[in-house]
Protein backbone atom coordinates (compact mmCIF):
# COMPACT_ATOMS: atom_id res chain seq x y z
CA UNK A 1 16.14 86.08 78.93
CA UNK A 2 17.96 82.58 79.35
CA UNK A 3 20.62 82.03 81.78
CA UNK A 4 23.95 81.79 79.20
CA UNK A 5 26.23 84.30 77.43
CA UNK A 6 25.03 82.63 73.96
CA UNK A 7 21.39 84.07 74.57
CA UNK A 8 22.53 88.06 75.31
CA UNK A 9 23.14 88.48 71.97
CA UNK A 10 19.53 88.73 69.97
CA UNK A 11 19.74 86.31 67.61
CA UNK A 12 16.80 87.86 64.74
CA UNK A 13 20.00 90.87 64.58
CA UNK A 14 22.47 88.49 64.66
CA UNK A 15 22.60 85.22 62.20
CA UNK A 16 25.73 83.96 63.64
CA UNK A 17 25.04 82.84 67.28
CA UNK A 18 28.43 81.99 68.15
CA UNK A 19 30.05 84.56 66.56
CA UNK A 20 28.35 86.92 68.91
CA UNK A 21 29.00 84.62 71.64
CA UNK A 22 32.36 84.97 70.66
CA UNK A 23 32.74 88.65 70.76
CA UNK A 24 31.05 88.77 74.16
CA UNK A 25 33.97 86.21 75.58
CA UNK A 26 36.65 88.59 73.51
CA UNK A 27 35.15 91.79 75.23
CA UNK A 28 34.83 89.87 78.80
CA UNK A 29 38.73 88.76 78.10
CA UNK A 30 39.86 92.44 77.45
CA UNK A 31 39.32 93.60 80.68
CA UNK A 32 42.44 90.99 82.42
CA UNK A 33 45.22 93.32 82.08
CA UNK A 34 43.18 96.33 82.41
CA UNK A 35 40.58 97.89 84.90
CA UNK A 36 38.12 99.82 82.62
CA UNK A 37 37.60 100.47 79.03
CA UNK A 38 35.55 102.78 77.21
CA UNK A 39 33.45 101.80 74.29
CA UNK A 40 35.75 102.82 71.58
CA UNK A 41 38.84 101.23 73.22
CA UNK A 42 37.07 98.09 73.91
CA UNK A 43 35.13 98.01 69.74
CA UNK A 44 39.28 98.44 68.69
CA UNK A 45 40.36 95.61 70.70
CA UNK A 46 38.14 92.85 69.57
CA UNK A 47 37.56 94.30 66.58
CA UNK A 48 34.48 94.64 65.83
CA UNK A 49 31.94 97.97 64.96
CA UNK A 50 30.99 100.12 68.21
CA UNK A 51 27.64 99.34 67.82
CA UNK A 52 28.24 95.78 68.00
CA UNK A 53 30.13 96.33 71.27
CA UNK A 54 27.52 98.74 72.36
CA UNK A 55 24.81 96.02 71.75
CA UNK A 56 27.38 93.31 73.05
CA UNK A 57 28.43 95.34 76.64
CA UNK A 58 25.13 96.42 77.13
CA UNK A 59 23.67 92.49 77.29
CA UNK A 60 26.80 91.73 79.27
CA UNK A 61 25.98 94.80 81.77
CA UNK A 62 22.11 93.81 82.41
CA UNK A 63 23.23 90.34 83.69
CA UNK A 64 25.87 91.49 85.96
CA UNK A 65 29.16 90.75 84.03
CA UNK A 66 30.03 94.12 83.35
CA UNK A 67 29.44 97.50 84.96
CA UNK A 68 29.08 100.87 83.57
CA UNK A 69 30.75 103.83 85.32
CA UNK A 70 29.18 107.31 85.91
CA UNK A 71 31.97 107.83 83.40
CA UNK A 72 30.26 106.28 80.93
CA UNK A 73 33.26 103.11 80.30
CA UNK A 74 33.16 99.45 81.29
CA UNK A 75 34.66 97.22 83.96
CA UNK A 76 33.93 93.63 85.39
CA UNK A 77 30.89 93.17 86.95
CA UNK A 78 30.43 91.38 90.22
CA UNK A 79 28.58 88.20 88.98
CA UNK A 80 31.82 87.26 87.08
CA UNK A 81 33.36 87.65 90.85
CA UNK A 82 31.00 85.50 92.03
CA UNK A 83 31.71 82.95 89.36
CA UNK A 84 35.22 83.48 90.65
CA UNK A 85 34.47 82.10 94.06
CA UNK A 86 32.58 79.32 92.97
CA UNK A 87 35.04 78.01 91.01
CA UNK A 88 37.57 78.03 93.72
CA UNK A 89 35.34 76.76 96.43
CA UNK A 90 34.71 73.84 94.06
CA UNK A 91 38.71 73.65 92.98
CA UNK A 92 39.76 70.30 94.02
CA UNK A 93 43.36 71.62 94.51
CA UNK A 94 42.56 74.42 96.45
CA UNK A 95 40.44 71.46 98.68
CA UNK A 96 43.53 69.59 99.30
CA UNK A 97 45.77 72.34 99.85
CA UNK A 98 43.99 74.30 102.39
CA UNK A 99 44.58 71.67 105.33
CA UNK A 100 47.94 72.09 104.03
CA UNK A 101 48.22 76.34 103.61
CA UNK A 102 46.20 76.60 107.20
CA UNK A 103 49.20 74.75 108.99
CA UNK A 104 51.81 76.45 107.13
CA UNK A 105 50.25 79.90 108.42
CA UNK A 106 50.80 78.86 111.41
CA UNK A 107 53.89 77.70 111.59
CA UNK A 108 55.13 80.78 109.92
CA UNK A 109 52.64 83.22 110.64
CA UNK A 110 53.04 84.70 107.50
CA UNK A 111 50.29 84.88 104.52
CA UNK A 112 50.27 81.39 102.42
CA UNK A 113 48.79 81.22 98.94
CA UNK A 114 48.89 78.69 96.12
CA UNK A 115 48.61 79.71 92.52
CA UNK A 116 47.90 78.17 88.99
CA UNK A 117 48.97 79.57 85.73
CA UNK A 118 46.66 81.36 83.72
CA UNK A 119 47.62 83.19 80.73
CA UNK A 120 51.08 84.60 81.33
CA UNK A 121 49.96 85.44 84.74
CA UNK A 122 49.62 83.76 88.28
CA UNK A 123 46.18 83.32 89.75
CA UNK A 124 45.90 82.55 93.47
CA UNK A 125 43.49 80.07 94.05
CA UNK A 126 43.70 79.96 97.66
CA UNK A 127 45.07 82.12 100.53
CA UNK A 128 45.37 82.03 104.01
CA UNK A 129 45.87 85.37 105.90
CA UNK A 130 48.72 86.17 108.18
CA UNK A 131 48.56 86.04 112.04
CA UNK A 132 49.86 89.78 111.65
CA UNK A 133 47.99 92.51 109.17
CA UNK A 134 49.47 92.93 105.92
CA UNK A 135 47.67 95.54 104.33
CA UNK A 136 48.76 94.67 100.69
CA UNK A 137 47.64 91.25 100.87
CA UNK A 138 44.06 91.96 99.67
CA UNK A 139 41.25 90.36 97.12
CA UNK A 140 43.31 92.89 94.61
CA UNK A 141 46.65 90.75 94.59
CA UNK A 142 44.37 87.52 92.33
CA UNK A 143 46.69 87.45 89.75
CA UNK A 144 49.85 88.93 89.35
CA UNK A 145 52.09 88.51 85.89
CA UNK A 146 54.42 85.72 86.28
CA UNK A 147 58.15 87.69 86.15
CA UNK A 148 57.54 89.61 89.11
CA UNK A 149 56.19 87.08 91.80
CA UNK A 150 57.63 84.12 93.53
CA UNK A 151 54.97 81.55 92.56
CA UNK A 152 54.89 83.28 89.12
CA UNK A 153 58.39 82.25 88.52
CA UNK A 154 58.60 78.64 90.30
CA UNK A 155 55.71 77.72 87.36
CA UNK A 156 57.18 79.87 84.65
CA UNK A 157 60.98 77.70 85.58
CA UNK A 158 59.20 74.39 84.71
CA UNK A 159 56.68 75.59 82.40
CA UNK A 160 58.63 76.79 79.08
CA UNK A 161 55.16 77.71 77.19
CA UNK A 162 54.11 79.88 80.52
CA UNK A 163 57.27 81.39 80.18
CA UNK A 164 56.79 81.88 76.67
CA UNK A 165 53.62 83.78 76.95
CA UNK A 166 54.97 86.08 79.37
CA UNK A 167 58.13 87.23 77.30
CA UNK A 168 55.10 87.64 74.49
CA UNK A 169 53.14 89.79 76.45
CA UNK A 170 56.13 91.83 77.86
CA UNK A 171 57.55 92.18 81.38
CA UNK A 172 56.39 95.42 82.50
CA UNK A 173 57.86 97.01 85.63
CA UNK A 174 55.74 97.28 89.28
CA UNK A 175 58.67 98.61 90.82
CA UNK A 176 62.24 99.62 90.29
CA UNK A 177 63.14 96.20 91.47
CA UNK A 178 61.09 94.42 88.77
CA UNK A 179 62.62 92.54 86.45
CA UNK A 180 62.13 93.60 82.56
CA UNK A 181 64.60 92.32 80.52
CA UNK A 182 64.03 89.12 78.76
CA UNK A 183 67.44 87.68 79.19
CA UNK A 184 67.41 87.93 82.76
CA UNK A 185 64.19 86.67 83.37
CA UNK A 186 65.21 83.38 81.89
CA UNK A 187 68.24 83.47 83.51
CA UNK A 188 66.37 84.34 86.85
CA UNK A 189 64.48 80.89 86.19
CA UNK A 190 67.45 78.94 85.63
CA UNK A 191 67.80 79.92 89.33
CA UNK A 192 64.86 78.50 90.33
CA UNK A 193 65.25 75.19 88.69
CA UNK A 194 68.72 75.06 90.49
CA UNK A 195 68.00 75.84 93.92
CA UNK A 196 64.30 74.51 93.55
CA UNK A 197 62.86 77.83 95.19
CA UNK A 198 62.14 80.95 93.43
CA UNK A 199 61.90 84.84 95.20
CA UNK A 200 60.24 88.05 94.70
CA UNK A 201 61.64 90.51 96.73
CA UNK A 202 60.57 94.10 96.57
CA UNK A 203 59.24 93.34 92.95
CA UNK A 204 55.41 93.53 93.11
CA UNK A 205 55.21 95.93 95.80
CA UNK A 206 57.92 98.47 97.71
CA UNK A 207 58.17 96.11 101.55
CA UNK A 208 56.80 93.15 99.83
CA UNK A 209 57.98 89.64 99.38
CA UNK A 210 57.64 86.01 99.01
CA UNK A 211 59.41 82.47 98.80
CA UNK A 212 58.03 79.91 96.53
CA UNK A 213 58.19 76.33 95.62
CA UNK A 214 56.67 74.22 92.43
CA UNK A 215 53.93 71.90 93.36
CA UNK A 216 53.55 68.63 91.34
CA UNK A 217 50.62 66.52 90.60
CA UNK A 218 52.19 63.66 91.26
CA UNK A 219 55.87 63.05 92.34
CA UNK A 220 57.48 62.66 88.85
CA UNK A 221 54.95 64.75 87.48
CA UNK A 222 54.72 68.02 85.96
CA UNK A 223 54.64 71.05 88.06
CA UNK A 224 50.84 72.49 88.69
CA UNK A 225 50.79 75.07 91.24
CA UNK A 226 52.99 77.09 93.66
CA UNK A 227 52.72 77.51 96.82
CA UNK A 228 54.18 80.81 98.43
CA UNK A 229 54.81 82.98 101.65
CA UNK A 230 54.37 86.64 101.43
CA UNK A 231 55.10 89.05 104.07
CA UNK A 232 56.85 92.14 104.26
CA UNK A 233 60.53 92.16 103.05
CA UNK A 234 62.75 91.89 106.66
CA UNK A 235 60.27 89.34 107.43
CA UNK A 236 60.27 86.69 104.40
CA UNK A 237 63.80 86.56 102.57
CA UNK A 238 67.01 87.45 103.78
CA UNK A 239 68.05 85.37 106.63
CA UNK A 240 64.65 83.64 106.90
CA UNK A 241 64.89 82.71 103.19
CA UNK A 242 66.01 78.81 103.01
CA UNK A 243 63.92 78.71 106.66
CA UNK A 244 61.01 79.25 104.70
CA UNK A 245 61.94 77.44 101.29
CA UNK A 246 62.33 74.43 103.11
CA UNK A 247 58.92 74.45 104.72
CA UNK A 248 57.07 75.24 101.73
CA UNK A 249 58.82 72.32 99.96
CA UNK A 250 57.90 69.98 102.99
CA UNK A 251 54.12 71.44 102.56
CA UNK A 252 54.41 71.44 98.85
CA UNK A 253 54.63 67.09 98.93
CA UNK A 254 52.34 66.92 100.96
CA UNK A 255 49.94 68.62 98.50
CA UNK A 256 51.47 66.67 95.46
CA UNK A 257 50.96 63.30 97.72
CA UNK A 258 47.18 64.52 98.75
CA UNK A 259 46.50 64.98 94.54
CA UNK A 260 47.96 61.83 94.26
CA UNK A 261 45.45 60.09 96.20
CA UNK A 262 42.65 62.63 94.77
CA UNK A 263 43.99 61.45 91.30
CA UNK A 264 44.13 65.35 90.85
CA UNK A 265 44.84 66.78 87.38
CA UNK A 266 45.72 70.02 86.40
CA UNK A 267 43.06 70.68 83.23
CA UNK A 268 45.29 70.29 79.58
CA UNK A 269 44.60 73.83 78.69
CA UNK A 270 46.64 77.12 77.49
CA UNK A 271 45.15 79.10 79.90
């Protein structure tokens, strides 16, 4: 078997390669808002027969991109994680911001993490741990949708289209503190574009918050990251708010001014 997606399809069954390819990417794509999916759920979201998703999972499974459960469903496999990392380690953002995120941990001593926007989500490309545990700072927090987390909404303020895409997809609630109605989520971001700082507090997670600022590719640029403290809640906003704004607007030049001279780029995508 060849080492790409196009070849786990068998192409004697199948006389349109890419289509197959296609429905393989579809299936791999229906698994970011949800953790497992059986084989009927996952044949009704691409649309396509359950045999063709059969075939289609099972080629994905025996190369490590998904996994079957003793249940008998689907979920991510751990060569897609692996992918994950490699892309990041490679990221030329996340190269010039760690120097950056390392010395903001320690001034702060809280967790640091910069994130791009992806979908109608968040994705944190990099992250440096706190000097003091936080237990719901894990590998599990990747993404997180864009109306209920700091960095989330200092992209979503200067990105209308990422805003857009999350009102499309809906702003479902994490906690009682989440916001999930439309009006004031825009009206949340017309916050952040004032003050030039954005906040989650309590939102994501019951004790847990964060401060964030845009990050620009280049000074007059558009906005291409966030970078964010997270810590718990009597820690991170409150009185320490603006404290902690201002440092991760200080940090967040000297990212823009490191892309500058890496004639960084943030890739012209929707994604």
């Amino acid at each position: 078997m060849r080492n790409d997606v196009g070849s786990m399809v068998n192409r004697q069954d199948d006389p349109n390669p890419l289509r197959s390819l296609s429905i393989a990417l579809d299936i791999i794509d229906a698994f970011l808002t949800v953790p497992e999916l059986g084989l009927s759920e996952l044949a009704r979201r691409v649309g396509v027969a359950k045999s063709t998703a059969h075939r289609t999972c099972s080629s994905l499974a025996a190369r490590g991109l998904l996994e079957r459960t003793d249940a008998g469903r689907f979920r991510l496999g751990v060569k897609l994680y692996e992918y994950g990392h490699l892309v990041s380690a490679r990221s030329e953002l996340r190269a010039q911001a760690l120097p950056v995120l390392v010395e903001l941990r320690n001034t702060i001593g809280e967790t640091v993490q910069i994130g791009v926007p992806s979908e109608a989500d968040v994705l944190y490309v990099e992250r440096v741990p706190g000097l003091r545990a936080l237990r719901f700072i894990t590998d599990a927090h990747r993404r997180s949708p864009v109306h209920r987390s700091s960095s989330g909404k200092a992209l979503a303020a200067f990105l209308p289209e990422l805003a857009a895409r999350r009102l499309r997809a809906g702003l479902p609630a994490s906690t009682g503190y989440t916001i999930v109605v439309p009006k004031l989520f825009l009206k949340e971001l017309e916050r952040v574009r004032q003050r030039g700082y954005a906040t989650s507090t309590d939102e994501t997670e019951i004790g847990l918050s964060s401060v964030a600022v845009p990050v620009r590719g280049r000074p007059d640029g558009p906005v291409v990251a966030a970078i964010s403290v997270a810590g718990p809640t009597s820690r991170v906003v409150g009185e320490h708010m603006t404290h902690h704004a201002a440092l991760l607007s200080a940090a967040a030049l000297r990212v823009t001014e490191a892309l500058v001279a890496g004639q960084f780029a943030l890739p012209n995508r929707a994604g």
